[in-house]
Protein backbone atom coordinates (compact mmCIF):
# COMPACT_ATOMS: atom_id res chain seq x y z
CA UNK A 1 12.43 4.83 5.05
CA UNK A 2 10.58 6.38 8.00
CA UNK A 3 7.86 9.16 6.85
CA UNK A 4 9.41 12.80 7.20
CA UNK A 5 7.34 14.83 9.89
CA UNK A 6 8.07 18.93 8.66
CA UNK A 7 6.81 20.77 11.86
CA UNK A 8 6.79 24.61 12.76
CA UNK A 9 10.41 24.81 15.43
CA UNK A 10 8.88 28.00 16.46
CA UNK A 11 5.61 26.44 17.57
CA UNK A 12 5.42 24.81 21.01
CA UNK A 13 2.37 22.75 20.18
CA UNK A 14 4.38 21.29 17.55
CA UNK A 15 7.13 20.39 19.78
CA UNK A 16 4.68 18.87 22.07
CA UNK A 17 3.70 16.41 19.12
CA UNK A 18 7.11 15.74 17.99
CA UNK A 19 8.19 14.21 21.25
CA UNK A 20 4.65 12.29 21.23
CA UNK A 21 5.15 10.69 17.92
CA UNK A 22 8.54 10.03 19.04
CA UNK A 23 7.76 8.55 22.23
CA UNK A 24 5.41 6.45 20.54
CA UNK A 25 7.37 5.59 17.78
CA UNK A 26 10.66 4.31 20.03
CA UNK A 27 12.31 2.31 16.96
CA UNK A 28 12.13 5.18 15.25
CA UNK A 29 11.35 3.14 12.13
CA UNK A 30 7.66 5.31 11.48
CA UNK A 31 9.08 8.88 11.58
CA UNK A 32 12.06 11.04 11.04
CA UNK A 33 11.34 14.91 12.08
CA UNK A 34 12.60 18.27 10.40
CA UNK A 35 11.81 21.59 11.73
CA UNK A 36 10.62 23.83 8.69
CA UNK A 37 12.96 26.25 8.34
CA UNK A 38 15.92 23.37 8.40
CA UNK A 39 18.00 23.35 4.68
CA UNK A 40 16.58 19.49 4.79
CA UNK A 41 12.80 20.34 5.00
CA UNK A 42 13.33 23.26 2.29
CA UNK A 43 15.02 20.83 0.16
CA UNK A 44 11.76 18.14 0.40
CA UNK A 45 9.53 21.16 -0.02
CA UNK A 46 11.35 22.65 -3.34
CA UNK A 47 11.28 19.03 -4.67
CA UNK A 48 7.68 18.26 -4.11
CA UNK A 49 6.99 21.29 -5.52
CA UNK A 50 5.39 22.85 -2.39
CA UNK A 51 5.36 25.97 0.06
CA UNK A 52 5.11 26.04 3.78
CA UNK A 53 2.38 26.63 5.24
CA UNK A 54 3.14 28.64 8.26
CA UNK A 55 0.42 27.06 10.49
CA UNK A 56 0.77 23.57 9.37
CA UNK A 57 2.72 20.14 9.93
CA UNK A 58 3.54 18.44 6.47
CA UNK A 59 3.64 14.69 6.56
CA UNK A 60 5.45 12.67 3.63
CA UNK A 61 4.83 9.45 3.77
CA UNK A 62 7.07 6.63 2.14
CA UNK A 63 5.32 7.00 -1.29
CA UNK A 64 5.89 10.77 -0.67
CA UNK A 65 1.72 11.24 -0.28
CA UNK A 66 1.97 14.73 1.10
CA UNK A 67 -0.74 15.68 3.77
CA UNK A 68 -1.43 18.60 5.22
CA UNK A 69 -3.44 19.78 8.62
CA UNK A 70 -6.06 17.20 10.24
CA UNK A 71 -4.88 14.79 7.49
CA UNK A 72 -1.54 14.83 8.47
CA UNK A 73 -2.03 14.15 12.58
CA UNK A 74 -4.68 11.72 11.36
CA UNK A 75 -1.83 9.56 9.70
CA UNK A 76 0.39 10.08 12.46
CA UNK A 77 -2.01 8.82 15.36
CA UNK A 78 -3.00 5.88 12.74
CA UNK A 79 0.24 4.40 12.79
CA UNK A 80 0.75 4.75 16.60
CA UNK A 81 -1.35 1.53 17.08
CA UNK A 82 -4.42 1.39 19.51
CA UNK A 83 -5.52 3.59 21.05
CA UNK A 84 -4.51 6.61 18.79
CA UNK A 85 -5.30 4.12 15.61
CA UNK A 86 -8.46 4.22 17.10
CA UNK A 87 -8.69 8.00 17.68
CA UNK A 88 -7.63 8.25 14.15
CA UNK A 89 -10.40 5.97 12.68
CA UNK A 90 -13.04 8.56 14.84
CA UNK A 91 -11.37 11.72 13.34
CA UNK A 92 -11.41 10.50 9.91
CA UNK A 93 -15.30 9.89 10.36
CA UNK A 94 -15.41 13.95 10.65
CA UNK A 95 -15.80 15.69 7.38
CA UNK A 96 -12.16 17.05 6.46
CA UNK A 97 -13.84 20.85 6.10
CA UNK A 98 -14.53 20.36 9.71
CA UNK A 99 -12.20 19.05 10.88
CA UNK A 100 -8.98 21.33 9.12
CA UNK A 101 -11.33 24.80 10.21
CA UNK A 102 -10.96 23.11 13.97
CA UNK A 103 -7.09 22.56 13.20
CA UNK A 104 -7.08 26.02 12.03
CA UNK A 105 -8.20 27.22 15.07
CA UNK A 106 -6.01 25.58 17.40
CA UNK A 107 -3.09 26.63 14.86
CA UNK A 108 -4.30 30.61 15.14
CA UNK A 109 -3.93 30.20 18.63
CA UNK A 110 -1.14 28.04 19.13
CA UNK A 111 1.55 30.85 20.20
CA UNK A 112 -1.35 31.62 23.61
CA UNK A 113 -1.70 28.43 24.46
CA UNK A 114 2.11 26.62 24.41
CA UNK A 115 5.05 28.51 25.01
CA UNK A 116 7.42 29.33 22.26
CA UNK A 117 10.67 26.70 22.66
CA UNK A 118 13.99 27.67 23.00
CA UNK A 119 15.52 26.21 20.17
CA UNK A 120 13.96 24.44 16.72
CA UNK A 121 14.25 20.74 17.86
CA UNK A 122 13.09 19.46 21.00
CA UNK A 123 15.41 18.83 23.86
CA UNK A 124 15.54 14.87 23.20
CA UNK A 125 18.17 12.26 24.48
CA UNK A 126 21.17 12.27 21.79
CA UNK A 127 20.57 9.00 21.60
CA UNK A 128 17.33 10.00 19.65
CA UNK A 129 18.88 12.87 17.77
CA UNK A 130 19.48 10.42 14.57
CA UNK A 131 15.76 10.63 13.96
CA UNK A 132 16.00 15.30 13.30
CA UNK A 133 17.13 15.66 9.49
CA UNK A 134 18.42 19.58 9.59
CA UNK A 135 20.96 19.00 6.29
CA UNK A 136 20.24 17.42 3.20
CA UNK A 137 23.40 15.64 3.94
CA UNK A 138 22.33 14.10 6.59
């Protein structure tokens, strides 16, 4: 089971990074994507016992480790083989303190810097749509 990626669909940033991981993920076998207001990231949330945090992406990973912030784009770029693995091995050297206030930053000011999207997923081939969950039935 791919890990499930919970991203702001408000947030053009995270839009941005959904169609990087996806791009560099073509199999689609590391990641499966739900915007956070989606009935299918509520569902994971209410079951892992957890609320959304507005200015965050959530990553559950296959042993449903949940990570949060820096930690989170940290495991993405890991698995994304060289030379984000790389990138990732370099942010993980920063202390996490440091490196979520920077995340923090960029997530304050996220809404100036990318332009809000027009709908909650990215505009993505259909043949990629299999990799959104939006329903828990799906």
């Amino acid at each position: 089971m791919p890990m499930l990626l919970i991203y702001d669909g408000t947030c053009g940033l995270c839009h941005k990074s959904v169609i990087f991981a996806m791009h560099h993920d073509p199999t689609g076998v590391l990641f499966c994507f739900s915007p956070s207001g989606s009935n299918y990231a509520q569902y994971h949330l209410r079951k892992l016992n957890l609320e959304i945090e507005p200015r965050s992406i959530i990553l559950v990973t296959e042993d449903e480790e949940v990570l949060l912030k820096s930690d989170a784009a940290l495991r993405v770029l890991s698995v994304l083989g060289f030379p984000w693995s790389w990138l990732a091995h370099l942010g993980n050297r920063v202390p996490k303190i440091i490196r979520d206030r920077f995340y923090d930053q960029i997530a304050v000011n996220r809404r100036l810097l990318f332009k809000q999207p027009p709908s909650i997923c990215p505009i993505v081939p259909s043949h990629e749509s299999f990799r959104y969950r939006l329903r828990v039935d799906n």
